[in-house]
N, C-alpha and C. Protein backbone atom coordinates (compact mmCIF):
# COMPACT_ATOMS: atom_id res chain seq x y z
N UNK A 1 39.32 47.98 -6.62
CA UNK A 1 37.95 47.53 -6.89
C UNK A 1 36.97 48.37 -6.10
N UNK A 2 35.70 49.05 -6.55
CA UNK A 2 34.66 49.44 -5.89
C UNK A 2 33.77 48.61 -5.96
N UNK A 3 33.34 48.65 -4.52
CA UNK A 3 31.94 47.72 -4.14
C UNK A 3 30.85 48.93 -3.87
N UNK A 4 29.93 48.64 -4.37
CA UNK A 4 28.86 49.41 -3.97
C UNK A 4 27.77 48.92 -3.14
N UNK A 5 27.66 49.79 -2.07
CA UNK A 5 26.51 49.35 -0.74
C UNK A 5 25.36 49.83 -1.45
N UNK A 6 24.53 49.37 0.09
CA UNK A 6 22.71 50.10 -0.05
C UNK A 6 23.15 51.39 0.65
N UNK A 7 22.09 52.24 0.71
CA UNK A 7 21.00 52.06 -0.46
C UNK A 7 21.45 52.03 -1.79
N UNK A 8 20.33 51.62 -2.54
CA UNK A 8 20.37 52.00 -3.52
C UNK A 8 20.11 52.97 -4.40
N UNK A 9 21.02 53.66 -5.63
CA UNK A 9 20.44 54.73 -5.99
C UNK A 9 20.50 54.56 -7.75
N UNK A 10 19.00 54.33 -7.82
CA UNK A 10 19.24 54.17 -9.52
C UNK A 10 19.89 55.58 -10.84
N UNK A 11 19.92 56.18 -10.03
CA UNK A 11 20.36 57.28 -10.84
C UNK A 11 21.68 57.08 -10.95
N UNK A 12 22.41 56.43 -9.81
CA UNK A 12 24.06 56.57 -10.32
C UNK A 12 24.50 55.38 -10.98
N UNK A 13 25.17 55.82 -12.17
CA UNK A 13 25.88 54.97 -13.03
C UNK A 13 27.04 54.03 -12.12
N UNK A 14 27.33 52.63 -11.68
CA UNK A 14 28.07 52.01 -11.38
C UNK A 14 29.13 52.18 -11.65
N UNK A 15 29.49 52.27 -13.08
CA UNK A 15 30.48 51.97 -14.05
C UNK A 15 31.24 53.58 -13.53
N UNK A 16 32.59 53.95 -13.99
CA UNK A 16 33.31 54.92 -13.85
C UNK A 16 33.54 55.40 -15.72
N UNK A 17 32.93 54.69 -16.31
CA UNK A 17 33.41 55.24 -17.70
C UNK A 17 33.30 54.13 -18.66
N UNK A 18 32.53 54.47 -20.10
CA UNK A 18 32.81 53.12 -20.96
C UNK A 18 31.45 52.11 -20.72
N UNK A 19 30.29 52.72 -20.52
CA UNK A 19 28.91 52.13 -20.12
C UNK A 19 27.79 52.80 -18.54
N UNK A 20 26.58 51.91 -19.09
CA UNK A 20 25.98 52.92 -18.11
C UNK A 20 25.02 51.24 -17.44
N UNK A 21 25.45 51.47 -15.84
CA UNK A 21 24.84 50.39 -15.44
C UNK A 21 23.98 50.92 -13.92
N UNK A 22 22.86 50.57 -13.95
CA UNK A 22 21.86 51.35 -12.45
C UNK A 22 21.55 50.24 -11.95
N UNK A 23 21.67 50.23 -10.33
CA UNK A 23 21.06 49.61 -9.50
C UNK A 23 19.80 50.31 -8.60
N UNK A 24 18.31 49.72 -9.10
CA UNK A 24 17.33 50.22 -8.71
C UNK A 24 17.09 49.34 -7.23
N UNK A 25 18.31 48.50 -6.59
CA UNK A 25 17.47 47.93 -5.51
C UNK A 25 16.83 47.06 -5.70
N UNK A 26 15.96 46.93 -4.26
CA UNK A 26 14.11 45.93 -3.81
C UNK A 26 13.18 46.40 -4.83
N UNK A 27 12.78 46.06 -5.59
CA UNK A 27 11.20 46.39 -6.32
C UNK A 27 10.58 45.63 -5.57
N UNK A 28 10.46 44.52 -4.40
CA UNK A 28 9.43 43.51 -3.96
C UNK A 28 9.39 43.64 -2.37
N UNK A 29 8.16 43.66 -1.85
CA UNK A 29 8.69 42.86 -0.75
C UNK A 29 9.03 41.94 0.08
N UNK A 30 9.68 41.52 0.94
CA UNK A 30 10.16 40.00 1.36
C UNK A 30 8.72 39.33 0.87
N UNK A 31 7.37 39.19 1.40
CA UNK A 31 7.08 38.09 0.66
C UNK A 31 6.34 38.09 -0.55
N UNK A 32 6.71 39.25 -1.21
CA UNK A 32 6.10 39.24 -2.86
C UNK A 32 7.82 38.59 -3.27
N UNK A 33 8.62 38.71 -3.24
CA UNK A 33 10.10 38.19 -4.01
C UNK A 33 9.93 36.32 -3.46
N UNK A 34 9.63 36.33 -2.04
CA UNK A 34 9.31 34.67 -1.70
C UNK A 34 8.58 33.94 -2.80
N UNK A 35 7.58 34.75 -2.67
CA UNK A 35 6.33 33.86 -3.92
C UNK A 35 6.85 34.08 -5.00
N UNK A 36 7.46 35.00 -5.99
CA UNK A 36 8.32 35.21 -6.86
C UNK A 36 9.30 34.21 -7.18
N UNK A 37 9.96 33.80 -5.95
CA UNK A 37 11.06 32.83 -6.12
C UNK A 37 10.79 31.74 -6.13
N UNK A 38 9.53 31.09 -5.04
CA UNK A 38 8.84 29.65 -5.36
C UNK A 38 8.26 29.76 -6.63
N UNK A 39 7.78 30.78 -7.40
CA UNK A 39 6.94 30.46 -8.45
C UNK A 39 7.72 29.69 -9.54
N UNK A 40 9.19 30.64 -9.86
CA UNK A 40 10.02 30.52 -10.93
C UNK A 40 10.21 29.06 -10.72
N UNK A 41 10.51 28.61 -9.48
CA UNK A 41 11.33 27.33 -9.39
C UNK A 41 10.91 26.10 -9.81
N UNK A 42 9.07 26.44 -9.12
CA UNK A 42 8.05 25.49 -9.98
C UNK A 42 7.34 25.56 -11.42
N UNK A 43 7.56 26.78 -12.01
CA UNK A 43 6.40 26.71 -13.14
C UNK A 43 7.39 27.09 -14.08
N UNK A 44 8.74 27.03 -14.34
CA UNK A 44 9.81 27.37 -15.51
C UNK A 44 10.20 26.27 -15.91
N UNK A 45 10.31 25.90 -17.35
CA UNK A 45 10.93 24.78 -17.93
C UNK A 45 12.09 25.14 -18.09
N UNK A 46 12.86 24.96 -16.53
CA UNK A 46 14.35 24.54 -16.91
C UNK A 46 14.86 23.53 -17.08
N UNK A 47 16.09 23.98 -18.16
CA UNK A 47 16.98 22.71 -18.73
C UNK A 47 18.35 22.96 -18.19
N UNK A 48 19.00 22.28 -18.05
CA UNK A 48 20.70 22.25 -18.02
C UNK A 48 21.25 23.44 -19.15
N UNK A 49 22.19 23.91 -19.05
CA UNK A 49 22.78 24.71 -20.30
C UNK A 49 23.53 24.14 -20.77
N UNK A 50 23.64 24.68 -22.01
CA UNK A 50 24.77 23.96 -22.72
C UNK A 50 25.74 24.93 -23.90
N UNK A 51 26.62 24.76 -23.91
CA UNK A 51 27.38 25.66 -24.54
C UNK A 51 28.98 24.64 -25.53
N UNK A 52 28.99 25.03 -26.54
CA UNK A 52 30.69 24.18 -27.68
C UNK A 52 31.61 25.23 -27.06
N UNK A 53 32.53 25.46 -26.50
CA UNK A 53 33.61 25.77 -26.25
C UNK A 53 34.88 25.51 -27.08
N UNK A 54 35.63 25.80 -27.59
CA UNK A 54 36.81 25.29 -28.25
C UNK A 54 36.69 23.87 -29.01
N UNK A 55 34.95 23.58 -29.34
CA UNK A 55 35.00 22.86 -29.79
C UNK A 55 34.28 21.59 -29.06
N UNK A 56 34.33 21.73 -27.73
CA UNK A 56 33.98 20.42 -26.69
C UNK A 56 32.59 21.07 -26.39
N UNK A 57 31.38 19.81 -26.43
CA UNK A 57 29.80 20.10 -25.90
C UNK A 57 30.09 20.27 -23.96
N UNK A 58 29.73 21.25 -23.85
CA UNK A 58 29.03 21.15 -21.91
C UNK A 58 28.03 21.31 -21.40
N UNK A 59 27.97 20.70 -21.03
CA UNK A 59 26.65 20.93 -19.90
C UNK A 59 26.86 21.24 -18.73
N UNK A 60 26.21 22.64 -18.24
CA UNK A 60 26.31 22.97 -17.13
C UNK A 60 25.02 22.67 -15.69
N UNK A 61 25.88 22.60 -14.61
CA UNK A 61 25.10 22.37 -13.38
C UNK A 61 23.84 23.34 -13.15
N UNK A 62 24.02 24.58 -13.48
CA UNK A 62 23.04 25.76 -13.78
C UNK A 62 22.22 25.19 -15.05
N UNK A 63 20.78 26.02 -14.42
CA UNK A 63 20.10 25.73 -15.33
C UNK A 63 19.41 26.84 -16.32
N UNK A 64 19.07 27.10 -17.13
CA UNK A 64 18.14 28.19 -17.80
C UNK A 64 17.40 28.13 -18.32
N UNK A 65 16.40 28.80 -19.31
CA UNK A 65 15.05 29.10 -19.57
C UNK A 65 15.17 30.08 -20.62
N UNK A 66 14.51 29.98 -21.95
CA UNK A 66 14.26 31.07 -22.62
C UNK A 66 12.59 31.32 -22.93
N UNK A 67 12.45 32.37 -22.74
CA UNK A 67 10.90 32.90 -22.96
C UNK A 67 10.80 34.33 -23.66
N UNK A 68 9.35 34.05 -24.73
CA UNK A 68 9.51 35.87 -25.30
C UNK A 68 8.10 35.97 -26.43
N UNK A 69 8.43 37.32 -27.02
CA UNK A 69 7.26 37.13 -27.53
C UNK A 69 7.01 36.25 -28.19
N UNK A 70 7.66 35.79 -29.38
CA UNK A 70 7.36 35.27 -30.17
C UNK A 70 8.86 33.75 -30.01
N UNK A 71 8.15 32.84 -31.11
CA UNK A 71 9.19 31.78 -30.90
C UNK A 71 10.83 32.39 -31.66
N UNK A 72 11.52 32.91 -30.69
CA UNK A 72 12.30 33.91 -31.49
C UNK A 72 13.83 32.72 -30.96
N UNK A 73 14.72 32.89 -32.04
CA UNK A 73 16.14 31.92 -32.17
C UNK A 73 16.93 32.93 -31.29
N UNK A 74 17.57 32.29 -30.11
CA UNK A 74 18.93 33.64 -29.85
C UNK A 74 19.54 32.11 -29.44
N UNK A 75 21.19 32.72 -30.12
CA UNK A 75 22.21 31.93 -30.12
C UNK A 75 23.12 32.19 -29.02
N UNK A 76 23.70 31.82 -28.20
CA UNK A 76 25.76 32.01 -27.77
C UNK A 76 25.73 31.40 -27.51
N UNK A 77 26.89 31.03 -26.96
CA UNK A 77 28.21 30.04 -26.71
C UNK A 77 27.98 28.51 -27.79
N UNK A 78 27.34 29.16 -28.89
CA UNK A 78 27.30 28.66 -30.33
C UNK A 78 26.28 27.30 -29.85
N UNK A 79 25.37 27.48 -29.02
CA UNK A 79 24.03 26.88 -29.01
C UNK A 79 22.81 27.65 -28.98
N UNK A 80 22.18 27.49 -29.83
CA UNK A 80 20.67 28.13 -30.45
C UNK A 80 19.49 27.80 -29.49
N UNK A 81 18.76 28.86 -29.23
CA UNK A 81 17.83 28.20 -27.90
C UNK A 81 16.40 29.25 -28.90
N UNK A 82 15.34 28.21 -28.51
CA UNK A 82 13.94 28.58 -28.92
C UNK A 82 13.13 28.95 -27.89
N UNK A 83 12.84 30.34 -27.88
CA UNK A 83 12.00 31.07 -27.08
C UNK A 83 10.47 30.39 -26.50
N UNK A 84 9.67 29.95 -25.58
CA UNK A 84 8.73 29.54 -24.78
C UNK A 84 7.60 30.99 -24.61
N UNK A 85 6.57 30.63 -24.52
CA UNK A 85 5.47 31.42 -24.22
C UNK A 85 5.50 31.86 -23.10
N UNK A 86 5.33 33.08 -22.83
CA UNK A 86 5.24 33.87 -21.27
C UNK A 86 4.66 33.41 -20.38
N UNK A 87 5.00 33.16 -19.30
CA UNK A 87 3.95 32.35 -18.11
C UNK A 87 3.62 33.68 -17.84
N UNK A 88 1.93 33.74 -16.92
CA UNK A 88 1.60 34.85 -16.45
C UNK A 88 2.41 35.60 -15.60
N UNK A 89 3.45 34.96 -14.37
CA UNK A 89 3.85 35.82 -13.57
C UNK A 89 5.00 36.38 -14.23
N UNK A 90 5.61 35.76 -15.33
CA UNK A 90 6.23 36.33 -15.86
C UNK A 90 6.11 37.66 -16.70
N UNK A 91 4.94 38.00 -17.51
CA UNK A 91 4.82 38.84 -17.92
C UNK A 91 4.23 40.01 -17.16
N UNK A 92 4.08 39.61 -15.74
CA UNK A 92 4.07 40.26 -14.03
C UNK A 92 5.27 41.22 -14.20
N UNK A 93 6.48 40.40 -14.02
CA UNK A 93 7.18 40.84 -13.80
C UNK A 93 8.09 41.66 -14.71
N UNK A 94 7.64 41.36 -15.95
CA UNK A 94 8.05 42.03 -17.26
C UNK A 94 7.15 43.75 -17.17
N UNK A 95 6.08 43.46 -16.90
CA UNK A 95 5.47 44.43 -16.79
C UNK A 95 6.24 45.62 -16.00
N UNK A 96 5.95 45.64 -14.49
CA UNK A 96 7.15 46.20 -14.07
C UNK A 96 8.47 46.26 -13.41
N UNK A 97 9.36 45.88 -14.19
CA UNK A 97 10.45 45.96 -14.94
C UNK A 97 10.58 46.80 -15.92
N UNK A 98 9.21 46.66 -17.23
CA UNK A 98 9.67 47.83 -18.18
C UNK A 98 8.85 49.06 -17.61
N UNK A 99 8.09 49.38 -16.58
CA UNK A 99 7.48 50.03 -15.69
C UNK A 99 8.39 51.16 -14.89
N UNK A 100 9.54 50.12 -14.45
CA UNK A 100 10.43 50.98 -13.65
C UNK A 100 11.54 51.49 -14.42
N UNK A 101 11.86 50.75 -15.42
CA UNK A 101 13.03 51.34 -16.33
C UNK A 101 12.79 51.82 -17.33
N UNK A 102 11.68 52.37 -17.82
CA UNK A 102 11.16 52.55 -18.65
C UNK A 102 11.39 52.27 -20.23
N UNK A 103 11.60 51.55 -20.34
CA UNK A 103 12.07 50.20 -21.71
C UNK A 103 11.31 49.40 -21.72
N UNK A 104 10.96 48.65 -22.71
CA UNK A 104 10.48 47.81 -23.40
C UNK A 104 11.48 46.16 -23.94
N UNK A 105 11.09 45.29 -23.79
CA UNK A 105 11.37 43.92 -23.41
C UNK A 105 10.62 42.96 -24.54
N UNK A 106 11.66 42.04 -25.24
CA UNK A 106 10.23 41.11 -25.98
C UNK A 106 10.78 39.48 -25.18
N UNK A 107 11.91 39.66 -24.70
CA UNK A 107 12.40 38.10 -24.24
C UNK A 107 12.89 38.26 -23.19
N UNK A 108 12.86 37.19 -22.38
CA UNK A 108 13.82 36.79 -21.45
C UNK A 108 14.53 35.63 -21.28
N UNK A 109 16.01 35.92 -20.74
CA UNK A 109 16.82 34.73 -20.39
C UNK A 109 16.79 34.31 -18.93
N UNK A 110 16.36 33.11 -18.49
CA UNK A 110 16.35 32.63 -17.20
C UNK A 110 17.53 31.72 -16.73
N UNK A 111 18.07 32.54 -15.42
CA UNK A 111 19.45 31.48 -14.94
C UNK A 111 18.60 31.05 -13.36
N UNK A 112 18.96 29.51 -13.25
CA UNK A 112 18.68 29.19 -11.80
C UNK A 112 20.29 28.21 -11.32
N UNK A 113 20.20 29.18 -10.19
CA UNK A 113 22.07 28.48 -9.95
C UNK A 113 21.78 27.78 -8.30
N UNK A 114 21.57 26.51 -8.52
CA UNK A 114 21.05 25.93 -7.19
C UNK A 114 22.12 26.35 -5.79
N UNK A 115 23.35 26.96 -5.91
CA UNK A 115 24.08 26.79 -4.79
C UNK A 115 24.72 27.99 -5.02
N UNK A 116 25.66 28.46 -4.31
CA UNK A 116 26.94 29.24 -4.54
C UNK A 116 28.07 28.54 -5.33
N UNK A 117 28.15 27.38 -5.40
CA UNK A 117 28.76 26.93 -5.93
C UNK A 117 28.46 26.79 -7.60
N UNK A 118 27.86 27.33 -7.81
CA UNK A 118 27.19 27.53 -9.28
C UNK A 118 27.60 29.07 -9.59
N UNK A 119 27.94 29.36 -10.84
CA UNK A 119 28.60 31.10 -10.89
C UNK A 119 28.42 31.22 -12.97
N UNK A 120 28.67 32.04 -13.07
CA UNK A 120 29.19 32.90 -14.20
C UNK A 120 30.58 33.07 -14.82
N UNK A 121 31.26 32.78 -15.51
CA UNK A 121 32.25 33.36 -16.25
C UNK A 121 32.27 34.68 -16.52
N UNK A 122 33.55 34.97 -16.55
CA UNK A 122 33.37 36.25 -17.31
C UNK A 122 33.36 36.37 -18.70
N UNK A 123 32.32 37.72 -19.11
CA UNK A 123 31.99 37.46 -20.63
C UNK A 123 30.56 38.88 -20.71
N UNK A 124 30.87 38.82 -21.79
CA UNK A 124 29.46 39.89 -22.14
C UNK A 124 28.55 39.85 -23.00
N UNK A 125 27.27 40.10 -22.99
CA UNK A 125 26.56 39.99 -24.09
C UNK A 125 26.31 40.80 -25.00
N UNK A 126 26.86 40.59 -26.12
CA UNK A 126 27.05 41.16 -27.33
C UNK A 126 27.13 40.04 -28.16
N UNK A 127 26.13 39.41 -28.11
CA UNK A 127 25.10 38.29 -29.16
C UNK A 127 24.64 39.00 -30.45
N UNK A 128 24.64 39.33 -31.64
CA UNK A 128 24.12 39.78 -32.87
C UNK A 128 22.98 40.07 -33.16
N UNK A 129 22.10 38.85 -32.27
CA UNK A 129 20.54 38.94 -31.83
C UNK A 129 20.18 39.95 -30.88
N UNK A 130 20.75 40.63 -30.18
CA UNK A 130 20.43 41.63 -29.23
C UNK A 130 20.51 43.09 -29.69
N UNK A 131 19.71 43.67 -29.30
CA UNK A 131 19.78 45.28 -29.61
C UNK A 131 20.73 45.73 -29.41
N UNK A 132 21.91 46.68 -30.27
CA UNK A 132 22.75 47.23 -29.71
C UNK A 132 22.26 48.37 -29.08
N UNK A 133 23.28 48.38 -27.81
CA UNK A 133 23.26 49.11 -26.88
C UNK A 133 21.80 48.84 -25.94
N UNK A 134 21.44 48.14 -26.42
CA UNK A 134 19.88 48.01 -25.38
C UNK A 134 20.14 47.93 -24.30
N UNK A 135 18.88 48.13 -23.40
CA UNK A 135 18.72 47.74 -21.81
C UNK A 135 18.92 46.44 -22.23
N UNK A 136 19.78 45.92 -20.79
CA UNK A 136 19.27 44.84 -19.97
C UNK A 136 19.08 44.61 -18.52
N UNK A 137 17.60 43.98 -18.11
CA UNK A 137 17.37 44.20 -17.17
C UNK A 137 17.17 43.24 -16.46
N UNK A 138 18.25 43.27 -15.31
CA UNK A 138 18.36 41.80 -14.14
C UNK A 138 17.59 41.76 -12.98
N UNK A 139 16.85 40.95 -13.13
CA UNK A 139 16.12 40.70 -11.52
C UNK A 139 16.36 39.62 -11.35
N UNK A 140 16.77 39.50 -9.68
CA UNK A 140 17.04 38.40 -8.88
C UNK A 140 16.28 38.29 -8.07
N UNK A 141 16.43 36.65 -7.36
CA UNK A 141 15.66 36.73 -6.75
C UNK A 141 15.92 35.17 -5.71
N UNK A 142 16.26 35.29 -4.67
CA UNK A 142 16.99 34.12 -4.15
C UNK A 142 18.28 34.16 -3.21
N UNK A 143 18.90 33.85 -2.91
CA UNK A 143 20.20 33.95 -2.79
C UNK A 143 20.79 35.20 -3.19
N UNK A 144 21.19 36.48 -2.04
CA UNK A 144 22.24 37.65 -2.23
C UNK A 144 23.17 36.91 -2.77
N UNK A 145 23.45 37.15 -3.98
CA UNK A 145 25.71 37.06 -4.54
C UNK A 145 25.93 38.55 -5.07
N UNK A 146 26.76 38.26 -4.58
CA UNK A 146 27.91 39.23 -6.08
C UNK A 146 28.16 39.27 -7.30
N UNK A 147 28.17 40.40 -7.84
CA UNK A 147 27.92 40.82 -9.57
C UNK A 147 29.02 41.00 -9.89
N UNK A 148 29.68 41.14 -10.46
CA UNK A 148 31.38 42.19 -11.00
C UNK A 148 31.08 41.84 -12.38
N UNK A 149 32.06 43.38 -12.48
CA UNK A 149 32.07 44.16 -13.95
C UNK A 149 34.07 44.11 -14.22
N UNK A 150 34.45 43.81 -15.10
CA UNK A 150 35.45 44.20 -15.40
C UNK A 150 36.04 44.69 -16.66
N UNK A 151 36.49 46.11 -16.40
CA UNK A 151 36.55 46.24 -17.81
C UNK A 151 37.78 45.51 -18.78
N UNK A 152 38.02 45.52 -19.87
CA UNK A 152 38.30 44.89 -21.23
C UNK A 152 39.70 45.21 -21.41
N UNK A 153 39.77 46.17 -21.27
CA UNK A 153 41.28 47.07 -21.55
C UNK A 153 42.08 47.09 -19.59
N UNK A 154 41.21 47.71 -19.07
CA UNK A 154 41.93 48.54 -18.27
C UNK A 154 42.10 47.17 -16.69
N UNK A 155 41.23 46.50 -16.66
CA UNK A 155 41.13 45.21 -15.73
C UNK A 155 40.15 46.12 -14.85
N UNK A 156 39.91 47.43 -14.94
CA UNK A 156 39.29 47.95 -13.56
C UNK A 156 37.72 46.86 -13.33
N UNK A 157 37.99 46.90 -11.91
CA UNK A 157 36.75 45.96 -11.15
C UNK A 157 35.78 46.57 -10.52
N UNK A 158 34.34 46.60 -10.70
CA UNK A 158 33.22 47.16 -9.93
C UNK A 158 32.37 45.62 -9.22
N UNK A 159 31.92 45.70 -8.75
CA UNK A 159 30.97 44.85 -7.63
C UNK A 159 29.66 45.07 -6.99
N UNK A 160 28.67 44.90 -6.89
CA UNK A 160 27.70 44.77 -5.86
C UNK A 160 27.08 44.10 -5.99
N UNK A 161 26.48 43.82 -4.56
CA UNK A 161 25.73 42.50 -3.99
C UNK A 161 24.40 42.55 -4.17
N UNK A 162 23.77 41.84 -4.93
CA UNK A 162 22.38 41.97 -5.55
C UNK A 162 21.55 41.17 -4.68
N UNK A 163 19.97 42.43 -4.29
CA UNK A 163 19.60 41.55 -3.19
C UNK A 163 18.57 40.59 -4.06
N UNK A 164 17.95 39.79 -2.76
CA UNK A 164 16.51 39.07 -3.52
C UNK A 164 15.64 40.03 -3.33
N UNK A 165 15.28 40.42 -4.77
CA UNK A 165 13.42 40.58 -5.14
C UNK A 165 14.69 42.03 -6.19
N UNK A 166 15.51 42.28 -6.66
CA UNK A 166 16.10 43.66 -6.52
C UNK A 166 16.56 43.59 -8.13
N UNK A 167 16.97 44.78 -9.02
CA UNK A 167 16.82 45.00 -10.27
C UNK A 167 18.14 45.81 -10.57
N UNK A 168 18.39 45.37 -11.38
CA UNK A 168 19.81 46.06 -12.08
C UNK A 168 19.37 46.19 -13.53
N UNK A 169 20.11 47.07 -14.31
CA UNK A 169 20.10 47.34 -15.86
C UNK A 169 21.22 48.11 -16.65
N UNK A 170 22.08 47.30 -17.52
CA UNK A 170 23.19 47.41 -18.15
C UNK A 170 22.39 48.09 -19.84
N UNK A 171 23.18 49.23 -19.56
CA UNK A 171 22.83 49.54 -20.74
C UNK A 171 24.01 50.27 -21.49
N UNK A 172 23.77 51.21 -22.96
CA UNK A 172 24.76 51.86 -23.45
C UNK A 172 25.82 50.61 -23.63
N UNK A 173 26.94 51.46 -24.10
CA UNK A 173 28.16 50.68 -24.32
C UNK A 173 28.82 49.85 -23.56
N UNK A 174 27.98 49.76 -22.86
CA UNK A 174 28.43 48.21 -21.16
C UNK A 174 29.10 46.76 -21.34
N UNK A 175 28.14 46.33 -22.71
CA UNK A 175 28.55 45.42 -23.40
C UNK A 175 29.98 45.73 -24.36
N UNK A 176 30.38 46.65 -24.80
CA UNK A 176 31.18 46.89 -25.34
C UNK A 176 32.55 47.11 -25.00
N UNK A 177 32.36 47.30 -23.48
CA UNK A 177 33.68 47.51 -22.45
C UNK A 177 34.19 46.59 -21.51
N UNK A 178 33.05 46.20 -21.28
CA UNK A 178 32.85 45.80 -20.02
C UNK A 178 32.33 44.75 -19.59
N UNK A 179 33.21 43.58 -19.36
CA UNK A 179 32.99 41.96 -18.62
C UNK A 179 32.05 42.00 -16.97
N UNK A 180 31.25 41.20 -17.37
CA UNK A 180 30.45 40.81 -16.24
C UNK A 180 30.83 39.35 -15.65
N UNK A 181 30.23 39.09 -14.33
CA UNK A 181 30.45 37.49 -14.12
C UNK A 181 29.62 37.69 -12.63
N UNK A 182 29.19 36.34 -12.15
CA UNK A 182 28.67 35.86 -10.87
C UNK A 182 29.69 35.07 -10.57
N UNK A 183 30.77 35.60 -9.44
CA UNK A 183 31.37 34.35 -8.76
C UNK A 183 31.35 33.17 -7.98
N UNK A 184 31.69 32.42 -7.98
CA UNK A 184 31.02 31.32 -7.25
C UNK A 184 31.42 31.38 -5.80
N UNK A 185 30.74 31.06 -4.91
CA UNK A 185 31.05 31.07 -3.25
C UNK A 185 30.82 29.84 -2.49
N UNK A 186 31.42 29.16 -1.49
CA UNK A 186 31.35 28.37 -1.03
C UNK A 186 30.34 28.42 0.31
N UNK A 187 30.25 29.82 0.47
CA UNK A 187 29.41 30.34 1.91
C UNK A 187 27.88 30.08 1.16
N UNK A 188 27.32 30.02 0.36
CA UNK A 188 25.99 30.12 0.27
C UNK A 188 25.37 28.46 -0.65
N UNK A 189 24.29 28.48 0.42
CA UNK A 189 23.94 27.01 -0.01
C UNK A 189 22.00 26.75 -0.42
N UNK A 190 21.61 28.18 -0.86
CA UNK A 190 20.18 28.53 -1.24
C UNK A 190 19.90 28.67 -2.60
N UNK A 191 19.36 28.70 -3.43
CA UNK A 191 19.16 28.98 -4.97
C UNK A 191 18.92 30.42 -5.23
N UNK A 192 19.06 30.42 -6.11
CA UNK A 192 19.32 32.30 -6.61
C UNK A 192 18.60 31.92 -8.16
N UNK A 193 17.58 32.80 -8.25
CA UNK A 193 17.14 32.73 -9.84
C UNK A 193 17.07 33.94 -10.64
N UNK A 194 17.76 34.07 -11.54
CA UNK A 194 18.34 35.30 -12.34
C UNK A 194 17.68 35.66 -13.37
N UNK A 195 16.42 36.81 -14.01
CA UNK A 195 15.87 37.03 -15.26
C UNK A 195 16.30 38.06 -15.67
N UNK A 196 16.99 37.72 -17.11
CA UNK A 196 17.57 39.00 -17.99
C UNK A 196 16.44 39.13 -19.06
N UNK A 197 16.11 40.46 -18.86
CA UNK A 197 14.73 41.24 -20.10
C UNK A 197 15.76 41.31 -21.10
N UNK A 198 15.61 41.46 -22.35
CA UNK A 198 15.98 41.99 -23.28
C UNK A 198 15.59 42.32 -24.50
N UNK A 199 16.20 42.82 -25.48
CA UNK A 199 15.19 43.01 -26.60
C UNK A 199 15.57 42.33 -27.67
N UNK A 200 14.99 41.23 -28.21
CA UNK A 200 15.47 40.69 -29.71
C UNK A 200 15.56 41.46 -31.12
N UNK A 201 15.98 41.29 -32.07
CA UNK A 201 16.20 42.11 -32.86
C UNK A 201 15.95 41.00 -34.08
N UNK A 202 14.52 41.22 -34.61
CA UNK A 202 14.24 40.23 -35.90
C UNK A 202 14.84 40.52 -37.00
């Protein structure tokens, strides 16, 4: 497994082959990502998630948020979620985001995982509704965890620790290779709030 430290360098591809993933780091500073992180917590209509699995409804302890241009349908884990109007700081932060990565964004998916004990599966997005091959672009903001990538075929494992206020972006064939997940940890007991840009495809 490679873990990747700071600094950060957005030019290098994470991945060893089979997708292209950059870690741009801090875009904020400690207290522009603070106010960033109180904002989300108070002014986002989060709900519980929910996802049919093999058939069985869940609801998860994590919560999320969909927002975008328009009232746009994006589906997985075979529940349909209706897009919300941009709050201002949101389209703050949309701004640059597509500023620094130079891409363009019409939605976002919002994760708020109150604990370490809250995580990700592994799984990738390659939803039908999403641009193939598009950016996607993660900002966190809350709680440092750990990211991992694993690929599909080969099991190989990549890692790094995403700070608060700091930006990642999966792009190219990433989705196509290559499993992501947030593991869950017992050491961290702060909230972490997660926005994925992406692009819908009407």
């Amino acid at each position: 497994m490679m873990l990747f430290n700071f600094p950060s360098q957005p030019t290098l591809n994470l991945l060893p082959y089979g997708g292209i993933v950059n870690y741009y780091g801090k875009l904020f500073s400690t207290e522009e990502a603070d106010y960033y992180l109180n904002s989300l917590l108070n002014s986002i209509e989060w709900k519980n998630d929910e996802a049919v699995i093999f058939g069985k409804h869940i609801i998860t302890k994590r919560k999320v948020a969909w927002y975008g241009d328009t009232k746009f349908e994006y589906t997985y884990s075979n529940i349909t979620k209706h897009a919300l109007v941009w709050t201002d700081d949101l389209l703050k932060l949309k701004a640059i985001t597509e500023e620094k990565t130079k891409e363009t964004y019409n939605s976002c998916l919002l994760n708020l995982y109150h604990s370490g004990d809250e995580g990700m599966a592994w799984h990738s997005d390659g939803e039908k509704d999403l641009q193939k091959h598009g950016a996607i672009a993660s900002v966190s903001f809350g709680a440092e965890r750990k990211f991992s990538f694993k690929h599909k075929e080969t099991t190989e494992t990549v890692s790094i620790l995403l700070e608060h206020g700091s930006l990642l972006v999966m792009k190219g064939a990433t989705q196509d290779n290559w499993l992501h997940r947030l593991p869950p940890t017992t050491k961290i007991k702060t909230p972490r709030v997660n926005l994925t840009f992406r692009t819908i495809v009407l």
